[in-house]
PDB file of N, CA and C in Angstrom:
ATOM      1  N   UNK A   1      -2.709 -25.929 -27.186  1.00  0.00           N
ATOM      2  CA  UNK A   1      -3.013 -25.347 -25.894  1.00  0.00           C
ATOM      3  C   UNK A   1      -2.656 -23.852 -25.937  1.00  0.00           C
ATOM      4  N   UNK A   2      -4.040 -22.906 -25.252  1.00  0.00           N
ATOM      5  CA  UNK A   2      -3.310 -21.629 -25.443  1.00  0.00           C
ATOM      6  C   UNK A   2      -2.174 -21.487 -24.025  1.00  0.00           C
ATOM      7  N   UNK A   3      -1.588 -20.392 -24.647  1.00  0.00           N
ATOM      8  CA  UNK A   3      -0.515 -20.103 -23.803  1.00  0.00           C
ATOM      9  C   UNK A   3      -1.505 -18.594 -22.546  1.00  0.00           C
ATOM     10  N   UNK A   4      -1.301 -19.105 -21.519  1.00  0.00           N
ATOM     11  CA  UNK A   4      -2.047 -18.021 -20.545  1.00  0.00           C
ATOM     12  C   UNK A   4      -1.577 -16.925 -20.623  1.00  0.00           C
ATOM     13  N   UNK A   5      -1.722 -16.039 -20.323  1.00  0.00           N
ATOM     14  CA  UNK A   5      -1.266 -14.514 -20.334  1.00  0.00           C
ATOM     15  C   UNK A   5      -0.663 -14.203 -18.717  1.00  0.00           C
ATOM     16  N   UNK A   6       0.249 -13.928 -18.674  1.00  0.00           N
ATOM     17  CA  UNK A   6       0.675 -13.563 -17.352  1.00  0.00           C
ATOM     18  C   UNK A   6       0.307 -12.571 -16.595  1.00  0.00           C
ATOM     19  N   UNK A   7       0.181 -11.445 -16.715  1.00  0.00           N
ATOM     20  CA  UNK A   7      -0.748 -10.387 -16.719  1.00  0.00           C
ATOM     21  C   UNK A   7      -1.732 -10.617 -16.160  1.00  0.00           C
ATOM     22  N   UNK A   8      -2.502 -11.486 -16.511  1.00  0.00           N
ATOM     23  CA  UNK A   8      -3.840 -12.112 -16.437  1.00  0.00           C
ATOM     24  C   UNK A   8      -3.907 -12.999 -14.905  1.00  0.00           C
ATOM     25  N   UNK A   9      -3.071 -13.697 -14.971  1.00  0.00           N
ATOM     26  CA  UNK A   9      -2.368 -14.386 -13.404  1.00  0.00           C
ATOM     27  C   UNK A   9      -2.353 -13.785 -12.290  1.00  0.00           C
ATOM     28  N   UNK A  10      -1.371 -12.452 -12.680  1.00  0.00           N
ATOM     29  CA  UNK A  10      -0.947 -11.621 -11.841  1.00  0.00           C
ATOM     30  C   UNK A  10      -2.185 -10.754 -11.193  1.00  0.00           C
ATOM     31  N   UNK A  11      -3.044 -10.513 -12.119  1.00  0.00           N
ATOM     32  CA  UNK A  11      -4.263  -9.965 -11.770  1.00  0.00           C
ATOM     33  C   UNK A  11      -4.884 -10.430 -10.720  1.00  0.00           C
ATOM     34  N   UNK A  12      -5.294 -11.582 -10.831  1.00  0.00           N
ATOM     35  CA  UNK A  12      -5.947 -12.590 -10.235  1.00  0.00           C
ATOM     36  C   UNK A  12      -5.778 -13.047  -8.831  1.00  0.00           C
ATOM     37  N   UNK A  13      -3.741 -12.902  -8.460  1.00  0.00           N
ATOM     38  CA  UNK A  13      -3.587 -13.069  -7.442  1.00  0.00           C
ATOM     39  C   UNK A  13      -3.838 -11.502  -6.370  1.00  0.00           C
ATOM     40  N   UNK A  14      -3.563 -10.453  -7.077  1.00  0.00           N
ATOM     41  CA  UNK A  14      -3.897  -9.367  -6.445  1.00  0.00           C
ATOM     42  C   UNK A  14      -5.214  -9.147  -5.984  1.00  0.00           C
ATOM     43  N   UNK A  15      -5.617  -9.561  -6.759  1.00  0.00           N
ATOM     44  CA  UNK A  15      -7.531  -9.585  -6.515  1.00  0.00           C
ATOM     45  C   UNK A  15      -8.151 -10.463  -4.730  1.00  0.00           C
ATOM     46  N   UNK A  16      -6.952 -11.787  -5.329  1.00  0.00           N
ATOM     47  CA  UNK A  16      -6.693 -13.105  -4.382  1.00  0.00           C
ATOM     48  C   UNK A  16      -6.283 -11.942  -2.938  1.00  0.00           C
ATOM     49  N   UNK A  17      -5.625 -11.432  -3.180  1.00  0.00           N
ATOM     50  CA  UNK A  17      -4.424 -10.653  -1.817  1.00  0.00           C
ATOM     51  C   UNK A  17      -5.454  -9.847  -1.091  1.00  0.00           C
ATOM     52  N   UNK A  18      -6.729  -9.377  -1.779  1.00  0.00           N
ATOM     53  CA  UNK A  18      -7.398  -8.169  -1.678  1.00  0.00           C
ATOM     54  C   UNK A  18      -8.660  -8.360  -1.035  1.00  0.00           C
ATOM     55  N   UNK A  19      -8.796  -9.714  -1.771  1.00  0.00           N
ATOM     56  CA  UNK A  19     -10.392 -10.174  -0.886  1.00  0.00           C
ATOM     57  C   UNK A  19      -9.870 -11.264   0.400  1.00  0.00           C
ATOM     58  N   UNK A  20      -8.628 -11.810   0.078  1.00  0.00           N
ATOM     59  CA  UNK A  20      -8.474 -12.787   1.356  1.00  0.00           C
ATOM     60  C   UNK A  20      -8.320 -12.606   2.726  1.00  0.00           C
ATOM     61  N   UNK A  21      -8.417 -11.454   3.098  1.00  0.00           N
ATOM     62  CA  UNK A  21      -8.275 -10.720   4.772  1.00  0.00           C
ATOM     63  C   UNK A  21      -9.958 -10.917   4.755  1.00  0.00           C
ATOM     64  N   UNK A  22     -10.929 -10.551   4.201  1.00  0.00           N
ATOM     65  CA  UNK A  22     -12.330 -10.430   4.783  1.00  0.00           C
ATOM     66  C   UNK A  22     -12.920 -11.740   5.221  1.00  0.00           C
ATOM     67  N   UNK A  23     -11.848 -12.726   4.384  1.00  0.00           N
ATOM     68  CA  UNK A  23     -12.686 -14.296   5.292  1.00  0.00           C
ATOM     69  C   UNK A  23     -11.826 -14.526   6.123  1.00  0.00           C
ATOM     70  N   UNK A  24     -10.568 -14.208   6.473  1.00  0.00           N
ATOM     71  CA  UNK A  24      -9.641 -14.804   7.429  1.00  0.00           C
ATOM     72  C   UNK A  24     -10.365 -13.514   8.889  1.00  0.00           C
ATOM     73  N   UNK A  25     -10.480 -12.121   8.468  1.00  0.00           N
ATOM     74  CA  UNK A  25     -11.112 -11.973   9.891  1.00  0.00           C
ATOM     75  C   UNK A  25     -12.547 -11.138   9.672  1.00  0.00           C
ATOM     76  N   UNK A  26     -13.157 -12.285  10.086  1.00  0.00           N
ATOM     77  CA  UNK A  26     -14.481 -11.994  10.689  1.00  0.00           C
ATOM     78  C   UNK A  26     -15.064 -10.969  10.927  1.00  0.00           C
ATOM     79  N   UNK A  27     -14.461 -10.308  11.909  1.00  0.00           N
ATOM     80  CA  UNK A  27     -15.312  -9.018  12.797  1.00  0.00           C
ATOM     81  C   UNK A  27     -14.664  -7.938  12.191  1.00  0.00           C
ATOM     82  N   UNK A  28     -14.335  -8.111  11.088  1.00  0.00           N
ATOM     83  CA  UNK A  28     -13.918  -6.879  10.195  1.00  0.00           C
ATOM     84  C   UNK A  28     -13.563  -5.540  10.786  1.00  0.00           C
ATOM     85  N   UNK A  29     -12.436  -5.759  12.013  1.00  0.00           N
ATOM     86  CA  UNK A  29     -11.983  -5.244  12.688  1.00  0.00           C
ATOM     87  C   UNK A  29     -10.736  -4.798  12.366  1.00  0.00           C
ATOM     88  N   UNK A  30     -10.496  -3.683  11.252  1.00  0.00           N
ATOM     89  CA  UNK A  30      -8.761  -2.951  10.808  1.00  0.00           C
ATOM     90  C   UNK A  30      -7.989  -2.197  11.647  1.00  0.00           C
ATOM     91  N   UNK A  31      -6.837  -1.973  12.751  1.00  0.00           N
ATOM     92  CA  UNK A  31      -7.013  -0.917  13.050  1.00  0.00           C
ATOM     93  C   UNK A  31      -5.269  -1.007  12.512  1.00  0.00           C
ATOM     94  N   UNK A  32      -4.721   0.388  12.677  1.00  0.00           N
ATOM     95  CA  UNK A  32      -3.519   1.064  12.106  1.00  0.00           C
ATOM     96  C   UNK A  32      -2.930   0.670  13.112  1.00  0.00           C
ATOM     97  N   UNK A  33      -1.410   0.471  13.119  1.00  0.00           N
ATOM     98  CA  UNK A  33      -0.654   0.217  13.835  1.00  0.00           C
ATOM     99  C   UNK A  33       0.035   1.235  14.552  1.00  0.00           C
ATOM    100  N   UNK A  34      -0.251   2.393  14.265  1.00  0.00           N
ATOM    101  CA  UNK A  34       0.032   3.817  15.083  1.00  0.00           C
ATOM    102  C   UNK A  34      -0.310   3.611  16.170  1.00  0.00           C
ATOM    103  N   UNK A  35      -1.846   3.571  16.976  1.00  0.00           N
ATOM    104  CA  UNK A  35      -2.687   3.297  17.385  1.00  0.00           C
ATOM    105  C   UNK A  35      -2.116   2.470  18.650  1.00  0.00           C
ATOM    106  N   UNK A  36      -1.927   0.891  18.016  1.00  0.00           N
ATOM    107  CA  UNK A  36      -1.263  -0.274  18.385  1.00  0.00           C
ATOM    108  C   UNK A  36      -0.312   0.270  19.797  1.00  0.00           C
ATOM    109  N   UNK A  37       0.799   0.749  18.571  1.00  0.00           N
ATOM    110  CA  UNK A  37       2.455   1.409  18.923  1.00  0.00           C
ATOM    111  C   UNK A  37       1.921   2.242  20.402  1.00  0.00           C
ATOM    112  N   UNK A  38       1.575   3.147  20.245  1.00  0.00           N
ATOM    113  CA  UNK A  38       1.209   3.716  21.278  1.00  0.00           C
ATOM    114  C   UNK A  38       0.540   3.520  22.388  1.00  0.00           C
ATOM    115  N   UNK A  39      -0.154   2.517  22.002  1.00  0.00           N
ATOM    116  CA  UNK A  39      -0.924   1.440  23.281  1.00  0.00           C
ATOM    117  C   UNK A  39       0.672   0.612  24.256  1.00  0.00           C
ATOM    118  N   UNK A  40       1.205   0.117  23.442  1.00  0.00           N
ATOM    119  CA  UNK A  40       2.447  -0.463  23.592  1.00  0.00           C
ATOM    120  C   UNK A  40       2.970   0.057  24.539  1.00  0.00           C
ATOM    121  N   UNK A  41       3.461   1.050  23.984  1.00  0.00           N
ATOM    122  CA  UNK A  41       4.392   2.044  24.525  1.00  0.00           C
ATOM    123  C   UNK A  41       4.159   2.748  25.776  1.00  0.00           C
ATOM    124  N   UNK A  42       2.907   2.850  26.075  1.00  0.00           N
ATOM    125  CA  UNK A  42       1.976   3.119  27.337  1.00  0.00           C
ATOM    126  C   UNK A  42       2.318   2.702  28.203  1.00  0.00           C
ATOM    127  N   UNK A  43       1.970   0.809  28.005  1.00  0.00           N
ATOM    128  CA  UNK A  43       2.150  -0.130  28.490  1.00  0.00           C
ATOM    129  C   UNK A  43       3.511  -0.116  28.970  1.00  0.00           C
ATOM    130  N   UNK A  44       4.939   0.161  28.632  1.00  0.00           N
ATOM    131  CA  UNK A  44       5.881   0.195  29.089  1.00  0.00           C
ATOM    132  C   UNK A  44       6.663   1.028  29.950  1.00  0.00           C
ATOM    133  N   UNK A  45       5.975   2.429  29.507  1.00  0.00           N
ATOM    134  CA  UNK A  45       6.270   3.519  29.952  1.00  0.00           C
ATOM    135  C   UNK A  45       4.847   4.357  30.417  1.00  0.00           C
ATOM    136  N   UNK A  46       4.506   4.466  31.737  1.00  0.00           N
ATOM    137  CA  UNK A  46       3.330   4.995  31.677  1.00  0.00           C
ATOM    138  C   UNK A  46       3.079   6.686  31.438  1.00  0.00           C
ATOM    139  N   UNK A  47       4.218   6.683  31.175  1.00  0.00           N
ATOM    140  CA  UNK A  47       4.632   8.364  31.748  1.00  0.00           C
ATOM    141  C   UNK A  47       4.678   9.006  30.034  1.00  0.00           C
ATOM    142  N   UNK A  48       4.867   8.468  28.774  1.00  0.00           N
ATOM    143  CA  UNK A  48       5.114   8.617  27.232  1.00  0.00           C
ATOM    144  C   UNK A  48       3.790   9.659  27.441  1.00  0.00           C
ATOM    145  N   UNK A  49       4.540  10.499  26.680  1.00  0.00           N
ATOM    146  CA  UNK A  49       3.781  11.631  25.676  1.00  0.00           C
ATOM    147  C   UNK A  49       4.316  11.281  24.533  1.00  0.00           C
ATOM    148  N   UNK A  50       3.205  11.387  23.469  1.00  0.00           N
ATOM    149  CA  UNK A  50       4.305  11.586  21.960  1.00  0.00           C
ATOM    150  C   UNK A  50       4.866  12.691  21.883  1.00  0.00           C
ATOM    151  N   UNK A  51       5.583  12.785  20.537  1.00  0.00           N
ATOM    152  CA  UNK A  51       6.433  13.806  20.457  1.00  0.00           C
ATOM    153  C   UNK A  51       5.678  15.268  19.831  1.00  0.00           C
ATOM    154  N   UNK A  52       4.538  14.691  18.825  1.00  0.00           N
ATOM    155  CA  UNK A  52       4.056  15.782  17.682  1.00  0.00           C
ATOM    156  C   UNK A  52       2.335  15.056  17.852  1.00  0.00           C
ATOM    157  N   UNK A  53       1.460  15.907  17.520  1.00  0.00           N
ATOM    158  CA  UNK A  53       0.577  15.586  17.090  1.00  0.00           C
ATOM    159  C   UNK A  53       0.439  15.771  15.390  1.00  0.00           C
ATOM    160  N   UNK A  54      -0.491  14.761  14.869  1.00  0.00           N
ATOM    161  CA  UNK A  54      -1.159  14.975  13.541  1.00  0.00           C
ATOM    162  C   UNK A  54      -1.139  16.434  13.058  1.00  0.00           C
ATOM    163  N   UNK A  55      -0.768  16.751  11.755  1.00  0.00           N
ATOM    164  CA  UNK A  55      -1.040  18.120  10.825  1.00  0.00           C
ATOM    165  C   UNK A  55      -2.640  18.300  11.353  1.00  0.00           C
ATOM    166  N   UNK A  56      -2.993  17.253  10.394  1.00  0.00           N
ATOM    167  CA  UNK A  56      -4.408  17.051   9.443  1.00  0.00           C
ATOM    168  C   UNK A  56      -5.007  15.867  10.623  1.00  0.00           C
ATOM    169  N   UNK A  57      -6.370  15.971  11.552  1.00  0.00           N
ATOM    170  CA  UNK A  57      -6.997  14.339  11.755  1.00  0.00           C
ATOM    171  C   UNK A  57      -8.571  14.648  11.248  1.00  0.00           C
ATOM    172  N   UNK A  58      -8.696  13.779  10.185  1.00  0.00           N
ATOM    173  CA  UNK A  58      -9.581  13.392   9.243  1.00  0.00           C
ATOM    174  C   UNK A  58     -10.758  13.327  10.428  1.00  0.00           C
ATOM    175  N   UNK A  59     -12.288  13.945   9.974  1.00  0.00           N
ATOM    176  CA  UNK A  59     -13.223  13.221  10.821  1.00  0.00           C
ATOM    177  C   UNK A  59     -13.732  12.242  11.551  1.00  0.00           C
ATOM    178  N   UNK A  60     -13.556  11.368  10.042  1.00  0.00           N
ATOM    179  CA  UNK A  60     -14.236  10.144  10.376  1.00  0.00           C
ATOM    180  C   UNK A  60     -13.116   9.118   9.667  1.00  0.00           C
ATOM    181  N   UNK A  61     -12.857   7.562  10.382  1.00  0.00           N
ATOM    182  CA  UNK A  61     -12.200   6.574  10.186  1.00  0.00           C
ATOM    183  C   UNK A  61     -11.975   6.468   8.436  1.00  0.00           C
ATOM    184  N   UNK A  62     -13.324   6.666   7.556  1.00  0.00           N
ATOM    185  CA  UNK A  62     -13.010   6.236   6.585  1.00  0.00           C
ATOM    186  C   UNK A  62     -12.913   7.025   5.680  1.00  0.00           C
ATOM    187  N   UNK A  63     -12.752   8.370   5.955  1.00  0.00           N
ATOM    188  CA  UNK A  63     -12.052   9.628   5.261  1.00  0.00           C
ATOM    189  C   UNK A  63     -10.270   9.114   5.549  1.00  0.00           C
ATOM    190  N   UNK A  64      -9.898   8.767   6.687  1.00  0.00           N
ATOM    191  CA  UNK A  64      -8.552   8.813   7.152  1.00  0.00           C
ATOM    192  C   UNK A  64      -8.435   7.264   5.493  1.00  0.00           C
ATOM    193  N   UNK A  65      -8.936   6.311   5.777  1.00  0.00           N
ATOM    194  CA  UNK A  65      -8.801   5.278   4.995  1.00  0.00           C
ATOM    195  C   UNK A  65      -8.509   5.966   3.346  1.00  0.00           C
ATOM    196  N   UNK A  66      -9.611   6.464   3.275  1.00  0.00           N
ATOM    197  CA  UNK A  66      -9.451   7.050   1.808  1.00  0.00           C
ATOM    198  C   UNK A  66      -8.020   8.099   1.521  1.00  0.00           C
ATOM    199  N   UNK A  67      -7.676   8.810   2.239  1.00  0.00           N
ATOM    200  CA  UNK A  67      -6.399   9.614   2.284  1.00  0.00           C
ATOM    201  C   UNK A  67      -5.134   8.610   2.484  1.00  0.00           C
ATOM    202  N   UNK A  68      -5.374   7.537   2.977  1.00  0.00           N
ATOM    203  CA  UNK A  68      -4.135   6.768   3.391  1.00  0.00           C
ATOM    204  C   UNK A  68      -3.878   5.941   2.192  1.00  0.00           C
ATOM    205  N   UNK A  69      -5.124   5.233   1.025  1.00  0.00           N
ATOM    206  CA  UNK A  69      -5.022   4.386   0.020  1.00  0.00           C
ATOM    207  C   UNK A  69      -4.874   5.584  -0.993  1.00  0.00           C
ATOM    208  N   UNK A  70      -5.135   6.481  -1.041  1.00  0.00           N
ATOM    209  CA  UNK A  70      -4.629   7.326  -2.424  1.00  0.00           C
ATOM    210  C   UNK A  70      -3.205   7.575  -2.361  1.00  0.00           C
ATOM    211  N   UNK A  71      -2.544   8.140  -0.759  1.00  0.00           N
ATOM    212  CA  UNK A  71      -1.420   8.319  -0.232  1.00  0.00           C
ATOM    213  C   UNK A  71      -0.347   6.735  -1.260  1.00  0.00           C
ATOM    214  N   UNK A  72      -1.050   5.886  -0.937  1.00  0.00           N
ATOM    215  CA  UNK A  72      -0.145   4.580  -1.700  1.00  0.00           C
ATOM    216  C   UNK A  72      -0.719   4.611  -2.870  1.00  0.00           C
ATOM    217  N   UNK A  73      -1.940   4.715  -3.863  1.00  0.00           N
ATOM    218  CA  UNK A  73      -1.937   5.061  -4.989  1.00  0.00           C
ATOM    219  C   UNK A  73      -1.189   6.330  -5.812  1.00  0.00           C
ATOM    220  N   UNK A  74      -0.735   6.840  -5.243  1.00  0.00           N
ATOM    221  CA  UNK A  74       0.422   7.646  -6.100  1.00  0.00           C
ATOM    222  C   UNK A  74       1.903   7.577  -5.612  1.00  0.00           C
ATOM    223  N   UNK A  75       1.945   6.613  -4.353  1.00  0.00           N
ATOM    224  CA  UNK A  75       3.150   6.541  -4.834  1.00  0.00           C
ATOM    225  C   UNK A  75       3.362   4.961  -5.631  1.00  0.00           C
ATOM    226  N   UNK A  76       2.778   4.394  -5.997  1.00  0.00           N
ATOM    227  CA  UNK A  76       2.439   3.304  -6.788  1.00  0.00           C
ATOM    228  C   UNK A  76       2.411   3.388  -8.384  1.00  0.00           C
ATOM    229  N   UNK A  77       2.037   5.010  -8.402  1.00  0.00           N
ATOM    230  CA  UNK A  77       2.054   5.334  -9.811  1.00  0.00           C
ATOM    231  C   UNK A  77       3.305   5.930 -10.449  1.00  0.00           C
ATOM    232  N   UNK A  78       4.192   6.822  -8.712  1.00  0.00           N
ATOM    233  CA  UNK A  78       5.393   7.167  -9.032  1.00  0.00           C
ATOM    234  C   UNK A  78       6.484   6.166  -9.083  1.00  0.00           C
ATOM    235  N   UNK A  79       6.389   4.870  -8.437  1.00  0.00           N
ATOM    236  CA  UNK A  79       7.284   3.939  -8.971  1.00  0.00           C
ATOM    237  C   UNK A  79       7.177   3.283 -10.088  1.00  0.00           C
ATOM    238  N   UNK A  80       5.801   3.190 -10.499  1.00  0.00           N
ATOM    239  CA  UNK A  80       5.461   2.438 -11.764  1.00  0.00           C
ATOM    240  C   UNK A  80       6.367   3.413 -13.326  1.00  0.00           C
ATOM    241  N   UNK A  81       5.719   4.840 -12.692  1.00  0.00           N
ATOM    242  CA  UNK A  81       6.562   5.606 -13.755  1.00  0.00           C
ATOM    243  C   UNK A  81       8.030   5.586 -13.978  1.00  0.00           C
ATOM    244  N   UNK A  82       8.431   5.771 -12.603  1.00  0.00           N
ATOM    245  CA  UNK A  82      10.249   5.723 -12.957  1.00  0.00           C
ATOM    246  C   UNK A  82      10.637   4.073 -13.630  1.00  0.00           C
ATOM    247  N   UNK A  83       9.941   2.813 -13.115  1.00  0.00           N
ATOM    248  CA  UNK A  83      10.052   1.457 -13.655  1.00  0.00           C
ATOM    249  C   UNK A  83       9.841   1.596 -15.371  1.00  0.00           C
ATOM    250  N   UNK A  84       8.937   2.563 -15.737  1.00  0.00           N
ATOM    251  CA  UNK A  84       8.330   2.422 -17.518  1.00  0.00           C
ATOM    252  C   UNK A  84       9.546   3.198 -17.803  1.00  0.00           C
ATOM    253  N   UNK A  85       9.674   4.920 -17.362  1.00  0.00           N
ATOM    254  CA  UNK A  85      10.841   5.365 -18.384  1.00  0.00           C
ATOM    255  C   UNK A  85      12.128   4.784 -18.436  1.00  0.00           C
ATOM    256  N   UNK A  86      12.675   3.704 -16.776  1.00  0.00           N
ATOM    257  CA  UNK A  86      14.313   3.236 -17.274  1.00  0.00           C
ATOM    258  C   UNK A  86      13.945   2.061 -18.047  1.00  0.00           C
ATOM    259  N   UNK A  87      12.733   1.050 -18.270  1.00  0.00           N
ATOM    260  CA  UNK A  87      12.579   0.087 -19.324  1.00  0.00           C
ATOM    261  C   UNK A  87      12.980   1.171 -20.953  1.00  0.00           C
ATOM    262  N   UNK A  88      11.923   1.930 -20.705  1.00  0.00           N
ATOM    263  CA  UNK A  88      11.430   2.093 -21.761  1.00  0.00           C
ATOM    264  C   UNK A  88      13.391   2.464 -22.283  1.00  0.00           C
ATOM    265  N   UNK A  89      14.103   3.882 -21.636  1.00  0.00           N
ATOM    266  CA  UNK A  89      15.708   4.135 -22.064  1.00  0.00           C
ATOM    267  C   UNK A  89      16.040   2.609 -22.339  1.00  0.00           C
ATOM    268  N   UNK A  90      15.987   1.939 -21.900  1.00  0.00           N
ATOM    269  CA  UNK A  90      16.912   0.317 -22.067  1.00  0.00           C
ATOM    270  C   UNK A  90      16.443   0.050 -23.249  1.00  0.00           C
ATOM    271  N   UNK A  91      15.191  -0.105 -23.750  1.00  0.00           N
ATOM    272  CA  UNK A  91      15.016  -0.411 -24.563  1.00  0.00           C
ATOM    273  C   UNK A  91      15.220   0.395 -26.151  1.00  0.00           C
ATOM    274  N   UNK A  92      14.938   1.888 -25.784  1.00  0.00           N
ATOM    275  CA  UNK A  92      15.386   2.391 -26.961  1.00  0.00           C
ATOM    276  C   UNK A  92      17.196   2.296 -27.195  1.00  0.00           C
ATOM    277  N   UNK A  93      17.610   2.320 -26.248  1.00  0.00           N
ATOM    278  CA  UNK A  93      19.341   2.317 -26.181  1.00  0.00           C
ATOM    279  C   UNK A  93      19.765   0.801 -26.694  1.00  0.00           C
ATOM    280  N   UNK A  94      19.049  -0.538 -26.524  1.00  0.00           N
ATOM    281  CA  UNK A  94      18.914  -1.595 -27.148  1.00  0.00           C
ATOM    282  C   UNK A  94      18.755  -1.734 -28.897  1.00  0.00           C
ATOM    283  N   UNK A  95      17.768  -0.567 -29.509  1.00  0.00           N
ATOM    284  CA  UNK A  95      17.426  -0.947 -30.615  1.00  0.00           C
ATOM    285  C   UNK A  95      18.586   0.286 -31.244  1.00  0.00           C
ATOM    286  N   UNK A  96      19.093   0.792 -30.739  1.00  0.00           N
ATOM    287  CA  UNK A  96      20.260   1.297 -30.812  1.00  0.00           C
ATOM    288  C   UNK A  96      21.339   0.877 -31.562  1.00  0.00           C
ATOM    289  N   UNK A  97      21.531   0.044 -30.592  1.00  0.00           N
ATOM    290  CA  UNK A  97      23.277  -0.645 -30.745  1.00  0.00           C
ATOM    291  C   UNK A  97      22.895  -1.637 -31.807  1.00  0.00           C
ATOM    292  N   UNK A  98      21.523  -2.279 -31.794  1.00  0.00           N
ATOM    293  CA  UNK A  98      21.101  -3.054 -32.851  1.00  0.00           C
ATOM    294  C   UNK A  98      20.558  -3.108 -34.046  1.00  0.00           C
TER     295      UNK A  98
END
């Protein structure tokens, strides 16, 4: 029996994580929880101003989308990096002592 690749698993469920919101909702309706918060907050207080407005507000919804998933694609790449170089020290400091 081959032995599966884990990697390969792991893939699979991310993929799983990625497509499984488009059948659970329907009306393919995303919205940010900023948005939400402030509806909320309305609701409690009718009188709320925020504090700051936005630097930067993107044109259109899916310019903001695209700035918000790169925003987590690098920092995804900056944890991945600091995770490879303290493996990687452990491991040269391993073949070290050995």
């Amino acid at each position: 029996m081959k032995k599966i690749n884990i990697n390969i698993i792991l893939i699979l469920l991310v993929v799983l994580l990625m497509v499984s919101p488009f059948f659970f909702n329907k009306t393919g309706e995303y919205g940010g929880s900023d948005g939400e918060a402030e509806a909320e907050i309305t609701k409690i207080d009718p009188s709320y101003e925020p504090w700051f407005e936005p630097l930067y507000e993107p044109k259109s919804g899916e310019i903001e989308s695209l700035l918000f998933t790169l925003q987590g694609c690098i920092g995804t790449g900056i944890i991945a990096y600091v995770i490879g170089v303290s493996r990687g020290k452990r491991k040269a400091e391993n073949d070290v002592n050995h």
